[in-house]
Protein backbone atom coordinates (compact mmCIF):
# COMPACT_ATOMS: atom_id res chain seq x y z
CA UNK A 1 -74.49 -5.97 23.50
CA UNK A 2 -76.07 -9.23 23.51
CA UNK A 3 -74.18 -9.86 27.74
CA UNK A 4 -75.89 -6.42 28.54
CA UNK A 5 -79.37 -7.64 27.53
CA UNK A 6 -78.70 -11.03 29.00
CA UNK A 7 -78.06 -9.26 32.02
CA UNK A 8 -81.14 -6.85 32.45
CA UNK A 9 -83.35 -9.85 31.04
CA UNK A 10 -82.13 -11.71 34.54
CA UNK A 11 -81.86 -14.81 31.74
CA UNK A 12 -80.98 -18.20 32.20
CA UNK A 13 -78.60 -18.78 29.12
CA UNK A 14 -75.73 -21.42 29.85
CA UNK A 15 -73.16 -19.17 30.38
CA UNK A 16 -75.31 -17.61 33.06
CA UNK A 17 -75.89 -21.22 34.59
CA UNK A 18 -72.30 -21.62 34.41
CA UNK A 19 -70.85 -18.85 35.63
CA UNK A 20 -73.74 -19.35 38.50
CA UNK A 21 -72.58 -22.53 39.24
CA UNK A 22 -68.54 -21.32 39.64
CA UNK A 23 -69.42 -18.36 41.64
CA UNK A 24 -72.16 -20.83 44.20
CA UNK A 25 -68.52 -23.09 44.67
CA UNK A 26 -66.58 -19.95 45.33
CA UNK A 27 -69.01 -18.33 48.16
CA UNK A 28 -70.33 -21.35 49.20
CA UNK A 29 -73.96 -20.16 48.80
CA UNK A 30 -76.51 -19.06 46.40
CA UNK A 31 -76.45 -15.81 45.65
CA UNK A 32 -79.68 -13.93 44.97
CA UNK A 33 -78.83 -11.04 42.97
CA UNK A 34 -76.69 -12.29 39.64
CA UNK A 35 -76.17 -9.26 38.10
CA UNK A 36 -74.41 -8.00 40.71
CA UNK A 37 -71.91 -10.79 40.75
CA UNK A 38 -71.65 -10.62 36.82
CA UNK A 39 -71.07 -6.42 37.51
CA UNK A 40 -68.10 -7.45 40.16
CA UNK A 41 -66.59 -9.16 37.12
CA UNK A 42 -66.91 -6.66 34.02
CA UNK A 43 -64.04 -4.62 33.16
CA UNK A 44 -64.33 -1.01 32.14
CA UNK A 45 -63.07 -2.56 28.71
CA UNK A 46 -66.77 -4.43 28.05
CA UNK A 47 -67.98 -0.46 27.47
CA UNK A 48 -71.02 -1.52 29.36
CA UNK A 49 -73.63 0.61 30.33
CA UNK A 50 -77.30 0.53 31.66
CA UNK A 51 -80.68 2.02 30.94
CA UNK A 52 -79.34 5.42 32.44
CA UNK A 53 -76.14 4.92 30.93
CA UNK A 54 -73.75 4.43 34.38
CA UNK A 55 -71.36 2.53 33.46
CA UNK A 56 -71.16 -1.44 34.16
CA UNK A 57 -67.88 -2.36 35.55
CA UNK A 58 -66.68 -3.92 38.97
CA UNK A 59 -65.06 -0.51 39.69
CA UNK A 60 -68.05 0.97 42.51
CA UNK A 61 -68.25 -2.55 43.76
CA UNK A 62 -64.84 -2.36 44.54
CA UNK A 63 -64.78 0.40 46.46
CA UNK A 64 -68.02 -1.00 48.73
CA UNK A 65 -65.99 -4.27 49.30
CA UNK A 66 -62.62 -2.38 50.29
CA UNK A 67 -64.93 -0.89 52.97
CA UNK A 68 -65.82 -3.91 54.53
CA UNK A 69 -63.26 -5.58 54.27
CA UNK A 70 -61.71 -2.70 56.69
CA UNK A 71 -64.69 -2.49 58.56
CA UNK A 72 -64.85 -6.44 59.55
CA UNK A 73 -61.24 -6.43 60.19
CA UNK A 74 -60.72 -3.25 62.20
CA UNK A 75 -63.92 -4.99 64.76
CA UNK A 76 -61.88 -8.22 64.65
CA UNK A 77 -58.27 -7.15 65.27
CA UNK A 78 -60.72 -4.17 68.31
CA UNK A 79 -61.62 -7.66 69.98
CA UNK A 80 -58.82 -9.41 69.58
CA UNK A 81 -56.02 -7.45 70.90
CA UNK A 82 -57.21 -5.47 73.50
CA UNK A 83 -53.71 -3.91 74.28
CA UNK A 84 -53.06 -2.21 70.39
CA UNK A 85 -53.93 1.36 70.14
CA UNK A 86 -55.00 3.05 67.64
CA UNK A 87 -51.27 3.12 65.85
CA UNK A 88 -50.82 -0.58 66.37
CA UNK A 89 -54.42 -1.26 65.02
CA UNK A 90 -54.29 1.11 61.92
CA UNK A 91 -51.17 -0.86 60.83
CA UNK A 92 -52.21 -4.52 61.73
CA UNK A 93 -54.98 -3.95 59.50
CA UNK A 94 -53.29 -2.16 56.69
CA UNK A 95 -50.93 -6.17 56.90
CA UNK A 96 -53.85 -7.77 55.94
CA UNK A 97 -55.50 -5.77 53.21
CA UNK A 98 -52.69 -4.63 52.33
CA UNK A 99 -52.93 -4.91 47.56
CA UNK A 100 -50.31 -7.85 48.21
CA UNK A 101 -52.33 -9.82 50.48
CA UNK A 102 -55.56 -9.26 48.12
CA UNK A 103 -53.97 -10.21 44.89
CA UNK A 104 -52.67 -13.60 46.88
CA UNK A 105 -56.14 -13.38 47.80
CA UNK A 106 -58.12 -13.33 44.65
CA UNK A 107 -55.35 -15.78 42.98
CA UNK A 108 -56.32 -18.49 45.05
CA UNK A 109 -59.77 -17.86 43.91
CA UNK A 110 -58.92 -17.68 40.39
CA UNK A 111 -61.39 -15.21 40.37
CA UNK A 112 -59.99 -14.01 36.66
CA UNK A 113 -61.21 -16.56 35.43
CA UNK A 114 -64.34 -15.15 35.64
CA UNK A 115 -63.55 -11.86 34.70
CA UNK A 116 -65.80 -10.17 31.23
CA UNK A 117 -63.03 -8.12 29.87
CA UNK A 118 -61.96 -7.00 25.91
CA UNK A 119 -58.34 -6.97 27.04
CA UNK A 120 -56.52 -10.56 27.10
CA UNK A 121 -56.02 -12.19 30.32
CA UNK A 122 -52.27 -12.19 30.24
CA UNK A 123 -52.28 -8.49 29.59
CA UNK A 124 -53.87 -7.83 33.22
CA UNK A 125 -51.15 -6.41 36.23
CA UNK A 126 -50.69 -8.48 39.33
CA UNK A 127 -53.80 -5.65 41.09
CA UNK A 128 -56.47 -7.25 38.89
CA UNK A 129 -56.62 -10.37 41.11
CA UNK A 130 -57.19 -7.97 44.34
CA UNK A 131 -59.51 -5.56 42.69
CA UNK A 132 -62.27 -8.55 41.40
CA UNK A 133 -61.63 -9.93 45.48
CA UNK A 134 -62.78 -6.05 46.50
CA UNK A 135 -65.41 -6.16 44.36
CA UNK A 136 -66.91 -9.52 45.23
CA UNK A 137 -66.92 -8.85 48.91
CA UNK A 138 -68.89 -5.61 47.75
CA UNK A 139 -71.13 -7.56 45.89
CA UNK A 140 -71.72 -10.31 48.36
CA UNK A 141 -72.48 -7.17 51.43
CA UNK A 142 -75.27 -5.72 48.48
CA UNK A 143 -76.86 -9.26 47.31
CA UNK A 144 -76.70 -10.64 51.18
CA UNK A 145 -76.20 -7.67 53.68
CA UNK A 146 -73.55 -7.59 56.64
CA UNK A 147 -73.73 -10.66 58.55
CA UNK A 148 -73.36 -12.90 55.54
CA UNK A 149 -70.45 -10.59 54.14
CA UNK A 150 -69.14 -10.70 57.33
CA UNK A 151 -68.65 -14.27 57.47
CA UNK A 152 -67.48 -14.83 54.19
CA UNK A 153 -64.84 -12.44 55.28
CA UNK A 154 -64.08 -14.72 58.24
CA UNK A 155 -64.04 -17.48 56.19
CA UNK A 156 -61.86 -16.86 53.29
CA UNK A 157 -59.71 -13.83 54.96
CA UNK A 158 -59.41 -13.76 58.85
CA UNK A 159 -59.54 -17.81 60.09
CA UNK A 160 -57.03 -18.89 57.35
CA UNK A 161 -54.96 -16.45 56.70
CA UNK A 162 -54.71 -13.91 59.77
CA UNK A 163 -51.99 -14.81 62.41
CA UNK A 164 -51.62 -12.07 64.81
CA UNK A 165 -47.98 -12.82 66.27
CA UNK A 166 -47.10 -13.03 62.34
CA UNK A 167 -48.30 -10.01 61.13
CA UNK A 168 -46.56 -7.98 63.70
CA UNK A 169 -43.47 -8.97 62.19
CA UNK A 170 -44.53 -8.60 58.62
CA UNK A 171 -43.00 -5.44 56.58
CA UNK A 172 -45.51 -3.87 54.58
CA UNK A 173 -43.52 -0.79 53.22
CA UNK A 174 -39.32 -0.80 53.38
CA UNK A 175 -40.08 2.73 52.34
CA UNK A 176 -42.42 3.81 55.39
CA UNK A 177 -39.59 1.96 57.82
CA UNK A 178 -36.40 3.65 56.68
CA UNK A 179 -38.22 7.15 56.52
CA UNK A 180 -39.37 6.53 60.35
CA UNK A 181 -36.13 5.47 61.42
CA UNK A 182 -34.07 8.23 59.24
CA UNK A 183 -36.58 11.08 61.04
CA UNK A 184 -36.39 9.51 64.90
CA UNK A 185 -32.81 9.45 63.99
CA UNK A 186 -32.46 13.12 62.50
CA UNK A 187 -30.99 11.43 59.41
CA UNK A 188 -31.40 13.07 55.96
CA UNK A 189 -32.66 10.90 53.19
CA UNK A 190 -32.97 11.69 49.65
CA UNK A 191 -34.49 9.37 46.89
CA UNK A 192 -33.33 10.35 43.41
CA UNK A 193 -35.54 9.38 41.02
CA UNK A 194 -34.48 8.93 37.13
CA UNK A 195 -35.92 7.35 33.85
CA UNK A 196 -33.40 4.71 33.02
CA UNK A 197 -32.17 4.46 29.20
CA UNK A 198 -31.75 0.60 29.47
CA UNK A 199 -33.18 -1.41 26.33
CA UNK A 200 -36.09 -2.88 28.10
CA UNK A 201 -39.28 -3.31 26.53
CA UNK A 202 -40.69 -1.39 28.78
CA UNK A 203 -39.37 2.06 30.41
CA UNK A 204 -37.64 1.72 33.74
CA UNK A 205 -36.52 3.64 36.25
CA UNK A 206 -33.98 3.88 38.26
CA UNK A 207 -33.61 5.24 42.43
CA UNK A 208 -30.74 6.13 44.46
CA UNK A 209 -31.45 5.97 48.24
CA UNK A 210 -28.70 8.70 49.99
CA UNK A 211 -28.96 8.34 53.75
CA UNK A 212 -27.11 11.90 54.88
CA UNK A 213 -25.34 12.46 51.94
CA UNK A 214 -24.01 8.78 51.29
CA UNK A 215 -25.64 6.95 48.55
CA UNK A 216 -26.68 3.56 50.63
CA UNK A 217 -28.60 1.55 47.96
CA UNK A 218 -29.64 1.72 44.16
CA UNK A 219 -32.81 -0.22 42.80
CA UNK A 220 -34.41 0.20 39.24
CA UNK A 221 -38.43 -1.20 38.35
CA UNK A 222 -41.23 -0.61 36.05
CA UNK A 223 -42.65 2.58 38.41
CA UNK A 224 -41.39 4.69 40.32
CA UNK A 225 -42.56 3.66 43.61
CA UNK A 226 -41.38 -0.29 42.82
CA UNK A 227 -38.21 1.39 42.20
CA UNK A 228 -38.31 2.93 45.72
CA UNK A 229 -39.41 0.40 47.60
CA UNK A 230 -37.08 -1.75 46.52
CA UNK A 231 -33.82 0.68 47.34
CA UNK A 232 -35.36 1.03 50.41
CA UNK A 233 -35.76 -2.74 51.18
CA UNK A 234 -32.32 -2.90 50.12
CA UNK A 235 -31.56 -0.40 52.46
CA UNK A 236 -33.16 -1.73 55.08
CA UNK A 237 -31.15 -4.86 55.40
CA UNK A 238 -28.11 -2.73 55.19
CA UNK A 239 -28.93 -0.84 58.62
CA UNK A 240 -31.64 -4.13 59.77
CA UNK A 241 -30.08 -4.07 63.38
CA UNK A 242 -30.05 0.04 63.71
CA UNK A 243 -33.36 0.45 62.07
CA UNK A 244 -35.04 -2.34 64.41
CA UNK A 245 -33.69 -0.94 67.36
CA UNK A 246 -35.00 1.76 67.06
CA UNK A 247 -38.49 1.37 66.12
């Protein structure tokens, strides 16, 4: 428990100094509150808890950051395209926090390599890079407040990485498409969902995609929705020109 007491101490050991030094190159300004940067990087797996026993984990943080990270962008994208309703809005913005844009996110970062965890680094899914991104933004709006949140948001989200006339033609779900265009159309669809037997080290399973009857695509992953999204992607390019049309 020695990190706990270093922690609650507010101590100036070298790993603090260090890991104070990475984090002042990653934000690009002091921050004032370290144990809430060091909280944004525990894992559940660290077991940590304070003097009232809450847990210590990035988990809360998270969910703070993933709130302004959809409150900064929904005012931006308000501002900036004056002609989107609330439909075109709501899905502009899912685009750009959408878990594959925050993973890209928090690898360019490397904010894992910060992370306090028991389980190995190379044992983490592709979501751990976007959940210690959520987190810091939520610590960064509690240590700083709104306006420098706000900007940090600007800085390492909307000014490099937000193109509007590029998002509008960025697929977020093949899924969400194909069911759209199968209900405007009155199609049926049915996705049949099935653990495969293959000899994988890990259990797959496998999806057929039947658009009125006719099977149109198969796809197999690790989960059930990969496994979906990817018949439907596949599906997708099948009927491209219909479904676009359409839409």
């Amino acid at each position: 428990m020695s990190f706990i007491r270093n922690i609650l101490k507010n101590s100036r050991s070298d790993e603090d100094g260090n890991f104070f030094l990475q984090l002042k190159n990653i934000l690009g300004f002091k921050p004032k509150s370290l144990f809430l940067y060091q909280k944004a990087f525990t894992h559940r797996s660290m077991n940590l808890k304070d003097k009232k026993g809450n847990a210590i984990n990035y988990e809360r943080l998270e969910f703070v950051g993933d709130a302004m990270l959809s409150s900064v962008i929904a005012a931006y994208l308000y501002e900036q395209v004056p002609h989107g309703d609330e439909g075109y809005l709501t899905k502009m913005r899912s685009k750009i926090v959408s878990r594959e844009h925050l993973n890209e996110l928090g690898k360019e970062l490397n904010l894992i390599e910060l992370i306090k965890s028991r389980i190995p680094r190379s044992n983490f899914g592709n979501n751990i890079h976007g959940n210690l991104f959520e987190a810091l933004v939520g610590a960064i709006y509690l240590d700083k407040g709104y306006k420098v949140c706000e900007k940090f948001i600007y800085d390492s989200v909307i000014i490099p990485h937000v193109d509007i006339e590029t998002l509008e033609g960025k697929v977020i779900s093949y899924k969400s498409l194909v069911i759209e265009w199968c209900q405007k159309e009155k199609n049926t669809f049915d996705y049949e969902v099935y653990e495969d037997t293959g000899k994988d080290e890990f259990k797959h399973f496998s999806v057929k995609l039947s658009i009125n009857d006719k099977v149109v695509s198969k796809a197999r992953a690790t989960s059930k929705k990969k496994a979906e999204e990817k018949a439907s992607k596949r599906a997708f390019f099948a009927f491209q020109k219909e479904i676009t049309k359409n839409l």
